[in-house]
N, C-alpha and C. Protein backbone atom coordinates (compact mmCIF):
# COMPACT_ATOMS: atom_id res chain seq x y z
N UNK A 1 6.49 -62.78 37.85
CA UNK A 1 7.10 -62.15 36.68
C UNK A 1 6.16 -61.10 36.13
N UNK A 2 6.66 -60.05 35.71
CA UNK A 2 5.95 -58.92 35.31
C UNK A 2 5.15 -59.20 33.78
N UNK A 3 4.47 -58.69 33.48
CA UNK A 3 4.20 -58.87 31.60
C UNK A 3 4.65 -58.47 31.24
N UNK A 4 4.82 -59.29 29.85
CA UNK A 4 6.42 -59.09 28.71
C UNK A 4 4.98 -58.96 27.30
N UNK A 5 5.80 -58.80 26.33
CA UNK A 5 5.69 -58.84 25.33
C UNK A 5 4.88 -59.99 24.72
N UNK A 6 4.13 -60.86 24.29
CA UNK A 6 4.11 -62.36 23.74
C UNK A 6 3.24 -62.25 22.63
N UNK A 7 3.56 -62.38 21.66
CA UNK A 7 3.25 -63.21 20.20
C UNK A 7 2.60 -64.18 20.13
N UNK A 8 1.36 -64.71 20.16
CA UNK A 8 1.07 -65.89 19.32
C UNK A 8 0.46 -65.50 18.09
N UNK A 9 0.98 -66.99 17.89
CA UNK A 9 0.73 -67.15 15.92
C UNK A 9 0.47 -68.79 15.45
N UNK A 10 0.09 -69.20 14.66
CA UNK A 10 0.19 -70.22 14.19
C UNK A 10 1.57 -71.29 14.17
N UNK A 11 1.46 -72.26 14.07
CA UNK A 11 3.12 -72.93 14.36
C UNK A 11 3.22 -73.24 12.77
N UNK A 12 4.63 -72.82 12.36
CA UNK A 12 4.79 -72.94 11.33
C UNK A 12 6.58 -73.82 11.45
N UNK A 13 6.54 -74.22 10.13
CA UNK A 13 7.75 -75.75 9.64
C UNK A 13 9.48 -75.23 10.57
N UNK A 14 9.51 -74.17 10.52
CA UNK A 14 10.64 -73.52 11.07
C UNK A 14 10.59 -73.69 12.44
N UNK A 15 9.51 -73.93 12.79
CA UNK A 15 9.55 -74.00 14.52
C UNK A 15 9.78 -75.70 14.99
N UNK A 16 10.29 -76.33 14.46
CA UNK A 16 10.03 -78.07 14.73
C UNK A 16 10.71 -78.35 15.38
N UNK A 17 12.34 -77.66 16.09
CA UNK A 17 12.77 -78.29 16.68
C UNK A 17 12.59 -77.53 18.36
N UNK A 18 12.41 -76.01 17.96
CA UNK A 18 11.99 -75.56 19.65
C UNK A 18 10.81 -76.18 20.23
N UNK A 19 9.79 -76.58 19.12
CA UNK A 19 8.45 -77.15 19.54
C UNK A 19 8.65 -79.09 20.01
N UNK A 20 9.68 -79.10 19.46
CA UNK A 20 9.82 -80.64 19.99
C UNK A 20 10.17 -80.39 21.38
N UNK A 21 11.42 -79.74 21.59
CA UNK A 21 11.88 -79.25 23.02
C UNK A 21 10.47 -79.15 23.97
N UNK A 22 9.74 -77.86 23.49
CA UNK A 22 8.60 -77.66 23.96
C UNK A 22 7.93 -78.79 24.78
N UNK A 23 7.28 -79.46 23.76
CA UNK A 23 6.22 -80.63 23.82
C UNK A 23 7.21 -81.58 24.82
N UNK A 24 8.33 -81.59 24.16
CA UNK A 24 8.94 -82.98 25.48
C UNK A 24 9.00 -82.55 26.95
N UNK A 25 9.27 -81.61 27.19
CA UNK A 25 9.17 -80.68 28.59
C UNK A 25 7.66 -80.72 28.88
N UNK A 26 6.44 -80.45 28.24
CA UNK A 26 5.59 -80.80 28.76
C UNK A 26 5.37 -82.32 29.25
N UNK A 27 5.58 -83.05 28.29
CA UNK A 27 5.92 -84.61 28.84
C UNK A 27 6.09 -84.98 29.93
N UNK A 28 7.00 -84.50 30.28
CA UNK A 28 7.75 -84.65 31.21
C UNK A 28 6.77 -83.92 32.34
N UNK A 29 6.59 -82.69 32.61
CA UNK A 29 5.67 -81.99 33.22
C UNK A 29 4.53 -82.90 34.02
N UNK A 30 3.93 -83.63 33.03
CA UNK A 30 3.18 -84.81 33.24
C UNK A 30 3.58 -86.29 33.27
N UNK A 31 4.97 -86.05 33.46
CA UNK A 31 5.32 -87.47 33.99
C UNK A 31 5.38 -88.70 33.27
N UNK A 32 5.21 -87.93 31.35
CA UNK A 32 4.97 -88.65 30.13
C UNK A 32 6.67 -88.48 29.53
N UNK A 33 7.13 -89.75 29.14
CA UNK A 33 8.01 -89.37 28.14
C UNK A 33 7.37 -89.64 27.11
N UNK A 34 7.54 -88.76 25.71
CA UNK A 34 7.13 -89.25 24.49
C UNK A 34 8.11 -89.70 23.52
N UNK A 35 7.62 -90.79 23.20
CA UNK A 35 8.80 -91.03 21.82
C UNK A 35 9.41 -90.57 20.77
N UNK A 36 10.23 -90.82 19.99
CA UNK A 36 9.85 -90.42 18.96
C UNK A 36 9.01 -90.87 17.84
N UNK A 37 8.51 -91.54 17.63
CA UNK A 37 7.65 -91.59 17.27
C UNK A 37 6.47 -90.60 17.31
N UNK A 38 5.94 -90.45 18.69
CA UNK A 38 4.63 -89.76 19.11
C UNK A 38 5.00 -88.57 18.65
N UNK A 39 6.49 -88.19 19.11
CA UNK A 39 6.84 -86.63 18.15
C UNK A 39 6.63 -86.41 16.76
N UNK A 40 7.40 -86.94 16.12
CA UNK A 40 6.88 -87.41 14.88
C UNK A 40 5.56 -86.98 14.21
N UNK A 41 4.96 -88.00 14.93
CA UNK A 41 3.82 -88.41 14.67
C UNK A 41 2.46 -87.13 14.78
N UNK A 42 2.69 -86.47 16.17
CA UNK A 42 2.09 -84.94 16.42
C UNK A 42 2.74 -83.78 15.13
N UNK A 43 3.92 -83.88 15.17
CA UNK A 43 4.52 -82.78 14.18
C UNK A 43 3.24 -83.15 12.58
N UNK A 44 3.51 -84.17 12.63
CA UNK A 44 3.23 -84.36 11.09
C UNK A 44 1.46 -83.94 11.23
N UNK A 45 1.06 -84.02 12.04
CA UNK A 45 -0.53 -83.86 12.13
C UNK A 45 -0.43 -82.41 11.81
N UNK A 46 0.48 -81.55 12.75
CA UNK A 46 0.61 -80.21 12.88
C UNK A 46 0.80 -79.07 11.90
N UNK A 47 1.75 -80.22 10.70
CA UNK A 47 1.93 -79.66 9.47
C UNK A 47 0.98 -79.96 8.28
N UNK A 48 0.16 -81.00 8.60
CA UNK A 48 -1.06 -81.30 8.01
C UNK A 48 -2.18 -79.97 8.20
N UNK A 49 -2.24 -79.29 6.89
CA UNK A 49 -3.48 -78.67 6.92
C UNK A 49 -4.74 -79.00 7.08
N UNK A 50 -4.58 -80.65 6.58
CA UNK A 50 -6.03 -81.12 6.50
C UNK A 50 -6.24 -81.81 8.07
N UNK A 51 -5.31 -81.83 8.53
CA UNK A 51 -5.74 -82.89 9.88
C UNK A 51 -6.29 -81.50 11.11
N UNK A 52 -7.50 -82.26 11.83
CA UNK A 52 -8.16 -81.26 12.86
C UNK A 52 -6.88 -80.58 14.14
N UNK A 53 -6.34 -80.89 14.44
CA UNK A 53 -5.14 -80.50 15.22
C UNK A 53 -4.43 -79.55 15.00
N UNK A 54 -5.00 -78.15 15.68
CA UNK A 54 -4.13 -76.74 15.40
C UNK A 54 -3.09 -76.95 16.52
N UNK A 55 -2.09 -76.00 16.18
CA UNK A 55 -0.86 -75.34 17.03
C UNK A 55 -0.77 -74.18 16.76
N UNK A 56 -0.94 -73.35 18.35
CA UNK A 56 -0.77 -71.93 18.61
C UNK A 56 0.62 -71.71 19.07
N UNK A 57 1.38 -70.67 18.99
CA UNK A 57 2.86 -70.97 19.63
C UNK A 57 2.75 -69.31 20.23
N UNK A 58 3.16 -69.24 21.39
CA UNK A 58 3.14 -68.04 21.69
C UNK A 58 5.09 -67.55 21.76
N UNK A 59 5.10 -66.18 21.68
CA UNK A 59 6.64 -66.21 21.18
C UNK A 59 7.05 -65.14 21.66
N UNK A 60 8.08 -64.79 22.55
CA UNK A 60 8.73 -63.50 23.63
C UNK A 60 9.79 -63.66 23.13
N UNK A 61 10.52 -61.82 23.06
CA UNK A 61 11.82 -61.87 22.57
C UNK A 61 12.32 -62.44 21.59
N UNK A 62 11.58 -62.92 20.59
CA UNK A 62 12.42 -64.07 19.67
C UNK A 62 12.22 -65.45 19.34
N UNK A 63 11.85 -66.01 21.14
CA UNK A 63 12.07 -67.21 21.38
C UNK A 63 10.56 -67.56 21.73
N UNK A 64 10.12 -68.76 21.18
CA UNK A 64 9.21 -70.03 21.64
C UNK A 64 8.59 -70.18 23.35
N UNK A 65 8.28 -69.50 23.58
CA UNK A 65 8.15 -69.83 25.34
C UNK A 65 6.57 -70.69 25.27
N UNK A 66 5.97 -71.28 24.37
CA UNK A 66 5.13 -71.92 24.43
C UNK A 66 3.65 -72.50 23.40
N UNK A 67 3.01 -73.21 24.28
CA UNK A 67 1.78 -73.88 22.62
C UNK A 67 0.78 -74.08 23.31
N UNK A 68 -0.18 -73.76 22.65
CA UNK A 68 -1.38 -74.57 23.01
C UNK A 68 -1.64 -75.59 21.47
N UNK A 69 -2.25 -76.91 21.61
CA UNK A 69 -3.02 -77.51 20.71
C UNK A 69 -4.56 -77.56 20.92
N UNK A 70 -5.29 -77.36 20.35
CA UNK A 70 -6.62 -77.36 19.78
C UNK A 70 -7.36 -77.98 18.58
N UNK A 71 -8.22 -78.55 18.82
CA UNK A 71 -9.26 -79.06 17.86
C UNK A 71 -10.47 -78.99 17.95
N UNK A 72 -11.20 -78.98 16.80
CA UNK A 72 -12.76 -78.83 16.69
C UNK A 72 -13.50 -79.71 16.75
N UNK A 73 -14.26 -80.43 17.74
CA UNK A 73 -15.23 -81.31 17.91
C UNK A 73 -16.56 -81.15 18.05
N UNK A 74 -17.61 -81.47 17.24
CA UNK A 74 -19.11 -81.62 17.07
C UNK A 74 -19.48 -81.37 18.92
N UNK A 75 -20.71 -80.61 18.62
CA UNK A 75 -20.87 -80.25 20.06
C UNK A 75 -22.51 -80.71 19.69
N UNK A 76 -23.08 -81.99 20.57
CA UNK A 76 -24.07 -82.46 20.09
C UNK A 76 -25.27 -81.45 21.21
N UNK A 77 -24.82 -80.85 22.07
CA UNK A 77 -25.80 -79.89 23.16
C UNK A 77 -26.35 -78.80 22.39
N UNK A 78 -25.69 -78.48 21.30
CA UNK A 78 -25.95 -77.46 20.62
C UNK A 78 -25.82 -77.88 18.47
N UNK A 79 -25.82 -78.49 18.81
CA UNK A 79 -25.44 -79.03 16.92
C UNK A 79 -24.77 -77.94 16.19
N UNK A 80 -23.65 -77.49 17.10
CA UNK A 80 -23.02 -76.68 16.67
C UNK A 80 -21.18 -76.67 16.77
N UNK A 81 -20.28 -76.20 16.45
CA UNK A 81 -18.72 -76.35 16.73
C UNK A 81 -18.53 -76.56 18.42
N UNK A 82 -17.88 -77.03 18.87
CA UNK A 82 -17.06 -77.08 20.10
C UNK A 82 -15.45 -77.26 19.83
N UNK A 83 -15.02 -76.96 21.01
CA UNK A 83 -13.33 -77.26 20.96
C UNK A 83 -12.79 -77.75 22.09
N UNK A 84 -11.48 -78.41 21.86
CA UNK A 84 -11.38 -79.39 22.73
C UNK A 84 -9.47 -78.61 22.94
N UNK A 85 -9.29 -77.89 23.88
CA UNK A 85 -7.72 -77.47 24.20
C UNK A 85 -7.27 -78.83 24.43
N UNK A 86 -6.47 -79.60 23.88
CA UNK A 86 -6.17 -80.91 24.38
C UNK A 86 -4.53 -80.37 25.18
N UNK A 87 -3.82 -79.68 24.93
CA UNK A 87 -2.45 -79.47 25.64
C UNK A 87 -1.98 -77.62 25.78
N UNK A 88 -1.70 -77.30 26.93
CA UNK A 88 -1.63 -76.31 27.08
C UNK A 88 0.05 -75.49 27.61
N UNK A 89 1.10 -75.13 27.57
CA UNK A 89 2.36 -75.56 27.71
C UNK A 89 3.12 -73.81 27.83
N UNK A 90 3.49 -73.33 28.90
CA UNK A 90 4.50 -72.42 28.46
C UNK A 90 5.67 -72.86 29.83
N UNK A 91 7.27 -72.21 29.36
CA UNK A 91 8.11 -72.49 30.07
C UNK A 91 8.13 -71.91 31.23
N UNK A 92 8.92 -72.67 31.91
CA UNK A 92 9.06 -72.16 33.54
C UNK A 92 9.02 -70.40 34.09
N UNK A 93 9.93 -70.25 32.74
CA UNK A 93 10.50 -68.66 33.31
C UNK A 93 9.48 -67.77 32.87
N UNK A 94 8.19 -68.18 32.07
CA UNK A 94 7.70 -67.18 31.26
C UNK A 94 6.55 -67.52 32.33
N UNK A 95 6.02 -68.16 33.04
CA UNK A 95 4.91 -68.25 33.73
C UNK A 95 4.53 -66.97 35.08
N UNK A 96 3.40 -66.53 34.98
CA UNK A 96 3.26 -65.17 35.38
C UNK A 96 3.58 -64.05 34.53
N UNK A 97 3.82 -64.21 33.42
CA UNK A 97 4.64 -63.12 32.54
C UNK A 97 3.19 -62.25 31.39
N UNK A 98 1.94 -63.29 31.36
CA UNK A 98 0.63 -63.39 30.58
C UNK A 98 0.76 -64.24 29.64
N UNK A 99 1.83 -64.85 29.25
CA UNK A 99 2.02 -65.94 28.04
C UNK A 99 0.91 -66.75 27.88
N UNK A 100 0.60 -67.61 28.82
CA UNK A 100 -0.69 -68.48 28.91
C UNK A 100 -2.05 -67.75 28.73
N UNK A 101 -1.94 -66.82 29.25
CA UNK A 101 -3.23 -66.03 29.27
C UNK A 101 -3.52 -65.70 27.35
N UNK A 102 -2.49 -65.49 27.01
CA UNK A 102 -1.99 -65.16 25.52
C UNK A 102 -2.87 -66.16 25.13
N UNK A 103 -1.87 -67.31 25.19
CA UNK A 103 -2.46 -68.70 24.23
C UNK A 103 -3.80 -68.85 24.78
N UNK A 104 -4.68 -68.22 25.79
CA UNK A 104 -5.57 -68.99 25.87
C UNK A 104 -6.61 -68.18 24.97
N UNK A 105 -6.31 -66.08 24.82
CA UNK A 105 -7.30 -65.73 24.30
C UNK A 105 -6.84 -65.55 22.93
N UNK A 106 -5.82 -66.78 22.26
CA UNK A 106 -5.38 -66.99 21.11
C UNK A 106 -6.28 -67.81 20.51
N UNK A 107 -6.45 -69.21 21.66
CA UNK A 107 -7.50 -70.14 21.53
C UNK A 107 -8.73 -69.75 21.23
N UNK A 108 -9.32 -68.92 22.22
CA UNK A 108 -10.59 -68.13 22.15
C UNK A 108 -10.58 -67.45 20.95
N UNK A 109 -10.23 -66.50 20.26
CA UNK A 109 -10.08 -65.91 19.33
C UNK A 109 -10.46 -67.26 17.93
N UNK A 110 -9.46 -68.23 17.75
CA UNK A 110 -9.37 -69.10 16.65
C UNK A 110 -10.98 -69.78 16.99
N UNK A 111 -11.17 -70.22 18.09
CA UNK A 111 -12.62 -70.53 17.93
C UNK A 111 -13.51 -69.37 17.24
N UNK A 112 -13.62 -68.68 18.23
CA UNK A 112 -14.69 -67.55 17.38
C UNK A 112 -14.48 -67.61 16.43
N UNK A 113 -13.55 -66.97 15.54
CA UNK A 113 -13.41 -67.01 14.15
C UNK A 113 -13.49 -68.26 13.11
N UNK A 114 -13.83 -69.52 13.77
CA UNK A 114 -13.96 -70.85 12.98
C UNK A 114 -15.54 -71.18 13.80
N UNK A 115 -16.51 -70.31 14.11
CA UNK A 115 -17.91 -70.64 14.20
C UNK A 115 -17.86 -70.25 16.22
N UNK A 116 -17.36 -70.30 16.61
CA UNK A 116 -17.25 -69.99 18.31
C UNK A 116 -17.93 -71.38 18.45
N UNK A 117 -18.79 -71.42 19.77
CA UNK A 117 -18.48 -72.57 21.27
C UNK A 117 -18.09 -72.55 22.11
N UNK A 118 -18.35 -73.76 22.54
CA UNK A 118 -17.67 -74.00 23.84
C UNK A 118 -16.12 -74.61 23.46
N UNK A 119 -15.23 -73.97 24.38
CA UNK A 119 -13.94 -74.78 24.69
C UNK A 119 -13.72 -75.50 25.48
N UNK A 120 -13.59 -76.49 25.71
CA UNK A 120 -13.10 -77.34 27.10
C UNK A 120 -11.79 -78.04 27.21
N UNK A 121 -11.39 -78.10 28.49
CA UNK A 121 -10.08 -78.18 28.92
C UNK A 121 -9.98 -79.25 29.86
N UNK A 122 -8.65 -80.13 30.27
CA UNK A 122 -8.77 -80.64 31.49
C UNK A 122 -7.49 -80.40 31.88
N UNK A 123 -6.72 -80.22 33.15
CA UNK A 123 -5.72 -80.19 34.00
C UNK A 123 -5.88 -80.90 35.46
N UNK A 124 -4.29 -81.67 35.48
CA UNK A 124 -4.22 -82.29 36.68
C UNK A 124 -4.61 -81.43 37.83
N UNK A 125 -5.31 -82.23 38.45
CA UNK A 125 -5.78 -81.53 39.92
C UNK A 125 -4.99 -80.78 40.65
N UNK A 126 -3.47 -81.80 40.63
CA UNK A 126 -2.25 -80.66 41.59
C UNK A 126 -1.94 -80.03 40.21
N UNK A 127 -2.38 -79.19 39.81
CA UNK A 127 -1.74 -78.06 38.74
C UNK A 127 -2.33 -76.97 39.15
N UNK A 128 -1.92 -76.25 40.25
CA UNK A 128 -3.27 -75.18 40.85
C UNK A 128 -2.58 -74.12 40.42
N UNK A 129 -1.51 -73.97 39.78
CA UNK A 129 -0.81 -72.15 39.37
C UNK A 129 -1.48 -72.59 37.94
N UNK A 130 -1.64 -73.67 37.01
CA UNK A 130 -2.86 -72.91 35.73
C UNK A 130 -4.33 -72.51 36.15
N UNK A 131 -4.21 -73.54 37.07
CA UNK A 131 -6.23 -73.39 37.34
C UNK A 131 -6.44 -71.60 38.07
N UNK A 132 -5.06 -70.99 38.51
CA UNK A 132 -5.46 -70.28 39.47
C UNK A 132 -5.93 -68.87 37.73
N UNK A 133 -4.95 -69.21 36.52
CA UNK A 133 -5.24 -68.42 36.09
C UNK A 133 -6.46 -69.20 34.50
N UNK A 134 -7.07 -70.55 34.52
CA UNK A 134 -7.90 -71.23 33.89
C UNK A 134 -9.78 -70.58 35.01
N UNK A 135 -9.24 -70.62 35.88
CA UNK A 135 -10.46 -70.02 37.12
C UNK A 135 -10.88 -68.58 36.50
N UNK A 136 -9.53 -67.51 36.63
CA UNK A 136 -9.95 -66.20 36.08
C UNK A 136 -10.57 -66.24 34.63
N UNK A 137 -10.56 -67.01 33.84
CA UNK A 137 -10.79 -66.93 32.56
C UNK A 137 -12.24 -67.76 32.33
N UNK A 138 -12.63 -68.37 32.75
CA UNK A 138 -13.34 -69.95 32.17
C UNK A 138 -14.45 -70.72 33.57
N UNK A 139 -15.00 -70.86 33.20
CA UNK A 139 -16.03 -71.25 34.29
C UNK A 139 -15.82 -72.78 34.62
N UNK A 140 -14.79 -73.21 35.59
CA UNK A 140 -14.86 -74.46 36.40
C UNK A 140 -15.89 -75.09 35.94
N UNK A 141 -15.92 -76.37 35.19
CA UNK A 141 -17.13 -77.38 35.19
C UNK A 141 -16.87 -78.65 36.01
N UNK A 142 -18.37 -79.15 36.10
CA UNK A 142 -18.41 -79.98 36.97
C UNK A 142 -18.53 -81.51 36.53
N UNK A 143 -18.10 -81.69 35.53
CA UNK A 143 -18.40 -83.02 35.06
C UNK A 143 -17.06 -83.81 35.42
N UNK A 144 -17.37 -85.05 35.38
CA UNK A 144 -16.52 -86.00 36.16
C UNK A 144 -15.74 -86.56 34.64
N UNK A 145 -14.17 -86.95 34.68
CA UNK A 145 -13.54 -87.52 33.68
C UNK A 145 -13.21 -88.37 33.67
N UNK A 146 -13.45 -89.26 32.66
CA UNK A 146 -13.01 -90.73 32.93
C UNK A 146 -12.05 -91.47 31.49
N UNK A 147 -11.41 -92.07 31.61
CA UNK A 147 -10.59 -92.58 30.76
C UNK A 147 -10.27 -94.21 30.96
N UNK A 148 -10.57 -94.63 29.36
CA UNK A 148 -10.73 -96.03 29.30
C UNK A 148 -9.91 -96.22 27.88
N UNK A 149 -8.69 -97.15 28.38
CA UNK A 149 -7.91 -97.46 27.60
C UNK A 149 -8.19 -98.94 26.51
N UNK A 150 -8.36 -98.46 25.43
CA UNK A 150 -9.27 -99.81 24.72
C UNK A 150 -8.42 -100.14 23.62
């Protein structure tokens, strides 16, 4: 797909039900259904000013084609800000279009301007059309991930 146009901006109260769409399609993407509840439950963080959990929405033509979420986590290597992209999301048709590329130097941008850092990311291994454009942007790290459900 050629580059289009894309908007990101902050997610604001008007966007709750394309962003539910959104987020459940990523779900799914990953093989997650989410509840409602968990919807819910993310929205309300999202509309929380005070809670660490931003939403970027990037926006073509009109329409929602995608989000990144982000938060700020203590970076003890440096006793300084870090960030943590926890979900990264644009639709089928908009991929190749720069949308992602958008949200990512949307991300980049909101860091810098809230103290910069490091950002870090993780994606499934078979997800090689983000990594092919997470590679152009971001330096592959090598640390191993582990997850422990407690």
């Amino acid at each position: 797909m050629s580059e289009m146009t894309t908007t990101v901006r902050p997610i604001e109260a008007r966007d709750a039900a394309r962003w539910r769409e959104l987020f459940t399609a990523y779900g799914v993407f990953y093989e997650t259904a989410f509840s409602d509840e968990i919807l819910d439950g993310v929205w309300a963080w999202l509309m929380d000013a005070e809670h660490p959990l931003v939403c970027l929405v990037a926006e073509a033509e009109g329409e929602l084609v995608g989000f990144a979420h982000l938060r700020e986590q203590p970076d003890t290597f440096t006793a300084g800000p870090g960030w943590f992209l926890d979900d990264l999301y644009t639709v089928p048709e908009v991929r190749g279009s720069g949308a992602g590329t958008a949200l990512l130097e949307a991300v980049a941008a909101h860091a810098r301007a809230h103290g910069g850092g490091t950002v870090r990311w993780i994606t499934a291994a078979d997800n090689e059309r983000a990594q092919r454009v997470y590679d152009r942007l971001a330096t592959r790290a090598t640390w191993v991930t582990y997850e422990w459900e407690v």
